[in-house]
N, C-alpha and C. Protein backbone atom coordinates (compact mmCIF):
# COMPACT_ATOMS: atom_id res chain seq x y z
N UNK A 1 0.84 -1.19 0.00
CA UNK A 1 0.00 0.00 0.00
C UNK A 1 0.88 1.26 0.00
N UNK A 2 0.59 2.26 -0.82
CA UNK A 2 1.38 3.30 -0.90
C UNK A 2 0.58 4.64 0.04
N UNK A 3 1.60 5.42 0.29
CA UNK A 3 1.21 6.61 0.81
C UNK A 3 -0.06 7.28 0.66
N UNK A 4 -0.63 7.72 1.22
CA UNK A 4 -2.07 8.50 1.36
C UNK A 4 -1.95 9.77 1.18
N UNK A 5 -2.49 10.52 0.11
CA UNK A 5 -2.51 12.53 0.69
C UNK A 5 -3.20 13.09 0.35
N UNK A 6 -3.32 13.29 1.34
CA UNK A 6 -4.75 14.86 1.22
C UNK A 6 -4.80 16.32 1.82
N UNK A 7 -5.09 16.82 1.23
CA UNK A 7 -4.87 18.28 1.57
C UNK A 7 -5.97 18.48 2.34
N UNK A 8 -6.10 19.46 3.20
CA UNK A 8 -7.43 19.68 4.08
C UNK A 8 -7.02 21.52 4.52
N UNK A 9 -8.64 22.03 3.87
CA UNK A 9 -8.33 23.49 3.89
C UNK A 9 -9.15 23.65 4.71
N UNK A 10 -8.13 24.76 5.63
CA UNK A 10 -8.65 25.07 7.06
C UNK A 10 -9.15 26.29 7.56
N UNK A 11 -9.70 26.91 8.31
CA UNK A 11 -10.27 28.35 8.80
C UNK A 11 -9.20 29.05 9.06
N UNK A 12 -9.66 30.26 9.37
CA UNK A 12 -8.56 31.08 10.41
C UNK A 12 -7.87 30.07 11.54
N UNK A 13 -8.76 29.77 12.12
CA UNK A 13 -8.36 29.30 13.63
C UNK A 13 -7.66 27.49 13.37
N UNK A 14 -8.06 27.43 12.06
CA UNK A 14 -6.88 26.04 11.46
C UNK A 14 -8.31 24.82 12.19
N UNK A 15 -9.31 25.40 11.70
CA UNK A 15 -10.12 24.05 11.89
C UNK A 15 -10.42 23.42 10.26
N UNK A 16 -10.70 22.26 10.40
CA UNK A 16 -10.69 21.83 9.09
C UNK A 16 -11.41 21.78 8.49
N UNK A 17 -11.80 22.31 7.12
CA UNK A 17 -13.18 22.98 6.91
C UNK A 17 -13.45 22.24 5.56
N UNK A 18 -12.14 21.41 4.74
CA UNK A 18 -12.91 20.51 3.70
C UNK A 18 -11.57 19.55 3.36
N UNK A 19 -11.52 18.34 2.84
CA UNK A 19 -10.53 17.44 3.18
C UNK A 19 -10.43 17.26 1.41
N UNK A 20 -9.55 17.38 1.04
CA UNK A 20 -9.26 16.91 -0.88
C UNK A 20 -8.47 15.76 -1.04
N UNK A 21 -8.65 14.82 -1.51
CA UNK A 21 -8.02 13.92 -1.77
C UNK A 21 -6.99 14.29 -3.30
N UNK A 22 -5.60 14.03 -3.12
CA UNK A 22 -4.96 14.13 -3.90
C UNK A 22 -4.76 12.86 -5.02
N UNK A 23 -5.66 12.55 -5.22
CA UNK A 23 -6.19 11.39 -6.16
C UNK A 23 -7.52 12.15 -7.21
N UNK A 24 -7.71 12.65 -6.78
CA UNK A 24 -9.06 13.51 -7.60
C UNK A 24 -8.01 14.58 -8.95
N UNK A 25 -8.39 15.17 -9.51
CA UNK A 25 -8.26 15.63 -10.87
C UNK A 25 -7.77 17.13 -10.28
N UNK A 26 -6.53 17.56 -11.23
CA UNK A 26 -6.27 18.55 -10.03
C UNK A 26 -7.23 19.85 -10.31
N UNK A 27 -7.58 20.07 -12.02
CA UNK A 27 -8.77 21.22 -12.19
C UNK A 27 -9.63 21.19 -10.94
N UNK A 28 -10.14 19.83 -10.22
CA UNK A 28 -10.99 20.02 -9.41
C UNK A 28 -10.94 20.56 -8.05
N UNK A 29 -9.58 20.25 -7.67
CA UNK A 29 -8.80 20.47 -6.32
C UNK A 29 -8.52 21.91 -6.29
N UNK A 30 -7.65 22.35 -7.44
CA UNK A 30 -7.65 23.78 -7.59
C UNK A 30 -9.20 24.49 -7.64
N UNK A 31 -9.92 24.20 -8.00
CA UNK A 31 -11.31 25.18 -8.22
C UNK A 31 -11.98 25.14 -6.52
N UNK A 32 -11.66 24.36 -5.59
CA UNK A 32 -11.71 23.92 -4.40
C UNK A 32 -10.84 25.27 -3.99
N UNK A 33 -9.28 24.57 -4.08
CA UNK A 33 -8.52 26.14 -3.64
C UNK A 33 -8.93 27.32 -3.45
N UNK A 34 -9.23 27.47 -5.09
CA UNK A 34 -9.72 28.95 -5.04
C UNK A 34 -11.23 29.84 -4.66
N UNK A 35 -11.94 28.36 -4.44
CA UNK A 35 -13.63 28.66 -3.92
C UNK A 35 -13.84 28.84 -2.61
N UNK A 36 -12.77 28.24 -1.81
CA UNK A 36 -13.01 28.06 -0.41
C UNK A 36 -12.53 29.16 -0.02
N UNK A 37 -12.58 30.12 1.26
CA UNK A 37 -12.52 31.59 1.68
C UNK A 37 -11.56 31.12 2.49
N UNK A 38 -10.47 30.12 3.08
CA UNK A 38 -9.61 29.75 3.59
C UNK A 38 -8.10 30.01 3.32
N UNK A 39 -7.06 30.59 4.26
CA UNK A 39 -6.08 30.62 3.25
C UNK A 39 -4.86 30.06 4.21
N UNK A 40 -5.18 28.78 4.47
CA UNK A 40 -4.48 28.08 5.49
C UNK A 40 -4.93 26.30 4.98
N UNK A 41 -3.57 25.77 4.69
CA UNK A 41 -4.17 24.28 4.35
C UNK A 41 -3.06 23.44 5.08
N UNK A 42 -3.54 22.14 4.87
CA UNK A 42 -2.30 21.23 5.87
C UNK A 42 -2.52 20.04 5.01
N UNK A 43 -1.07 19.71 4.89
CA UNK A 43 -0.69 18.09 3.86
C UNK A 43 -1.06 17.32 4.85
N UNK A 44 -1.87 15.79 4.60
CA UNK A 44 -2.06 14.98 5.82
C UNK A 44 -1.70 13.88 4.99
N UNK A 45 -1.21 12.92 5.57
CA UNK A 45 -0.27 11.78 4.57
C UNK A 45 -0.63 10.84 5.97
N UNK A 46 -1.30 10.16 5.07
CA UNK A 46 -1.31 8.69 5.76
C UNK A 46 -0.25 7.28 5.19
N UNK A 47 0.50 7.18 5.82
CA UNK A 47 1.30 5.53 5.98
C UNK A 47 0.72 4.30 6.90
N UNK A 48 1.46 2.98 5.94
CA UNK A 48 1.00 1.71 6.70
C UNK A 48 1.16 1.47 8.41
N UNK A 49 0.85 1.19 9.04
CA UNK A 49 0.76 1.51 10.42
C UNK A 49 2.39 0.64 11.06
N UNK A 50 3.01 -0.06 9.97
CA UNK A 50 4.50 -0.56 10.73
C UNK A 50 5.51 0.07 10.10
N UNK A 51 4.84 1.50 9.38
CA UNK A 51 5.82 2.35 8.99
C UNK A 51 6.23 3.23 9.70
N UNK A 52 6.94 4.09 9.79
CA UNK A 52 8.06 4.95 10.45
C UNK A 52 6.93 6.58 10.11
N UNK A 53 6.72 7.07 10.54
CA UNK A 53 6.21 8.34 10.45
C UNK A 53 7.20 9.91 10.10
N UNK A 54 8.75 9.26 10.46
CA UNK A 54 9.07 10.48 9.92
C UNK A 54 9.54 10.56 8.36
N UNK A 55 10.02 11.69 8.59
CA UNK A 55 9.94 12.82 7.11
C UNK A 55 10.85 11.82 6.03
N UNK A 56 10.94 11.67 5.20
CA UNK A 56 12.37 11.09 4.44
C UNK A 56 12.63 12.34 2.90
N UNK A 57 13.38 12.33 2.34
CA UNK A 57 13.64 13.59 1.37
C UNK A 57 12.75 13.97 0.81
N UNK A 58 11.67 13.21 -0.21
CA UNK A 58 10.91 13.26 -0.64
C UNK A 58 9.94 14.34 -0.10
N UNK A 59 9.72 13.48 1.37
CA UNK A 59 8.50 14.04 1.88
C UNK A 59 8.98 15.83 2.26
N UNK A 60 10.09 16.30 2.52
CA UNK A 60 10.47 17.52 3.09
C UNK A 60 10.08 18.48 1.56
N UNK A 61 10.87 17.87 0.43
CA UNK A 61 11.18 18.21 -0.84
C UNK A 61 9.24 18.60 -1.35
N UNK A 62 8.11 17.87 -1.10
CA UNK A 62 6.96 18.00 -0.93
C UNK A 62 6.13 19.09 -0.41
N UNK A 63 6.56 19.20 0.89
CA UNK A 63 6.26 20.08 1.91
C UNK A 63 7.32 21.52 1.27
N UNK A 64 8.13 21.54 1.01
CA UNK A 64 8.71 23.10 0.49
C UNK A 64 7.72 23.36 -1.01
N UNK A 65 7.83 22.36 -2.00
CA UNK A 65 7.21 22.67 -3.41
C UNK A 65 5.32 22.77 -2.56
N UNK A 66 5.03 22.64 -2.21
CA UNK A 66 3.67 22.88 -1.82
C UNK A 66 3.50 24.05 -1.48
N UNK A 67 4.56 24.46 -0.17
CA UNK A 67 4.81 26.09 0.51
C UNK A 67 4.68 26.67 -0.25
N UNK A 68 5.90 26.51 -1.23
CA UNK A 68 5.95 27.69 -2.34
C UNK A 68 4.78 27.78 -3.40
N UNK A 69 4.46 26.51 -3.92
CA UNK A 69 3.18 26.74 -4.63
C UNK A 69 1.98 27.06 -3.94
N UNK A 70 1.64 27.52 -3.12
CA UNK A 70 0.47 28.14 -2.65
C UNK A 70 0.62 29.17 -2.58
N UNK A 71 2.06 30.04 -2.39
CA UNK A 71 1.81 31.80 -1.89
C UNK A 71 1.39 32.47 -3.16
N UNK A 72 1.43 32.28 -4.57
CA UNK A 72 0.93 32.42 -5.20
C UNK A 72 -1.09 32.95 -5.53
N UNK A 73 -1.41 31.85 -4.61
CA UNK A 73 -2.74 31.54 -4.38
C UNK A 73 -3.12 32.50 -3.02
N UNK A 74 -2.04 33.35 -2.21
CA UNK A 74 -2.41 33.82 -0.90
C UNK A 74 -2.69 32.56 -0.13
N UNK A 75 -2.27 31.60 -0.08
CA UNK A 75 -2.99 31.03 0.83
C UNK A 75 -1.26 30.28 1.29
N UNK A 76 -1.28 29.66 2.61
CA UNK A 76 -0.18 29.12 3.28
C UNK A 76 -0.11 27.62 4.06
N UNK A 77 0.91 26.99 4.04
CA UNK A 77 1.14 25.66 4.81
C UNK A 77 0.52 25.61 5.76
N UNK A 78 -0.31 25.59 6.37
CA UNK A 78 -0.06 25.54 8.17
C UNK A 78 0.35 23.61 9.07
N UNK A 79 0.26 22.65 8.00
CA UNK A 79 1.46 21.94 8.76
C UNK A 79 1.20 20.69 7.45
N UNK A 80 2.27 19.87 7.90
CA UNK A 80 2.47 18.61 7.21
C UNK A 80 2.47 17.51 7.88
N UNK A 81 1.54 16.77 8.12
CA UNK A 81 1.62 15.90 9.04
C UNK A 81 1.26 14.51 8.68
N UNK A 82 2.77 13.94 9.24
CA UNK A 82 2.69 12.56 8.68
C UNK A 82 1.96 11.14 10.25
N UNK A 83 0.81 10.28 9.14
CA UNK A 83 0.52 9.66 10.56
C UNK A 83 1.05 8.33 9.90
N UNK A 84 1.00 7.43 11.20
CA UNK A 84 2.09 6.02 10.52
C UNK A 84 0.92 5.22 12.03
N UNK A 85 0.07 4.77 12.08
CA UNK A 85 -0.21 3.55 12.61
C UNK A 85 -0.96 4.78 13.90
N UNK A 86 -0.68 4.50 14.90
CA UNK A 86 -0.57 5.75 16.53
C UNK A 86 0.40 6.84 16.66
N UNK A 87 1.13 6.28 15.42
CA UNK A 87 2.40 7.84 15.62
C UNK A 87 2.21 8.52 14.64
N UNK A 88 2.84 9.88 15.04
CA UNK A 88 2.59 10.94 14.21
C UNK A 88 3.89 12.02 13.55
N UNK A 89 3.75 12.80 12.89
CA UNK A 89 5.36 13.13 12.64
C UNK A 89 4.38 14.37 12.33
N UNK A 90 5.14 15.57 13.05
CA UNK A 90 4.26 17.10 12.45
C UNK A 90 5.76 17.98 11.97
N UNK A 91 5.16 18.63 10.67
CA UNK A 91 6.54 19.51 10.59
C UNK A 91 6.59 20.40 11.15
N UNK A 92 4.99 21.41 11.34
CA UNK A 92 5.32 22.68 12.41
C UNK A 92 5.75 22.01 13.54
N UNK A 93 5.60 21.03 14.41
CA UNK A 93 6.00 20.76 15.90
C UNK A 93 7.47 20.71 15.67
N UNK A 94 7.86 20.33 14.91
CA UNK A 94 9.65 19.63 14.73
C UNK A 94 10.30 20.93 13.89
N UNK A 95 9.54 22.58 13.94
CA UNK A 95 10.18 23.68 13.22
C UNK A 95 10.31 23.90 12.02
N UNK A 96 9.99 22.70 10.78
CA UNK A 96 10.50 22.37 9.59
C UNK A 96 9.69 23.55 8.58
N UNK A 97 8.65 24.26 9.75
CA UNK A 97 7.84 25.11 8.61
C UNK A 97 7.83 26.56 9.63
């Protein structure tokens, strides 16, 4: 089973206000982007549960090309968070954002 991701665009106060699956078409995801009055989103990446939750290159290399492709849009990271089984890996907690 491979990696899970979804974007989930959030309020001011970073509540989660609609969840996109990054499997959907991206015209559709973007028209989402730009419809929703939110300008705060968070990568949520689900792994197999005897996987390791932290970051590996890829995933950092992800989390920067995302950053940067959103300020464009006004809108910003507010975290990347990887879950792996009960554990969790956050990039704002660990500074990475």
């Amino acid at each position: 089973m491979k990696d899970e991701l979804a974007l989930t665009i959030l309020d001011d106060q970073w509540r989660p206000q609609r969840l996109l699956t990054l499997r959907q078409d991206w015209h559709g995801l973007l028209h989402h982007l730009l419809k929703d009055e939110g300008s705060w989103v968070a990568l949520i990446q689900r792994r197999v549960v005897d996987a390791s939750p932290l970051p590996c290159w890829h995933d950092v290399a992800l989390t920067r090309t995302v950053a940067r492709s959103l300020r464009p849009l006004d809108m910003m990271l507010a975290d990347h968070v990887i879950h792996a089984g009960e554990m969790r890996f956050s990039f704002r907690a660990a500074g990475l954002l």
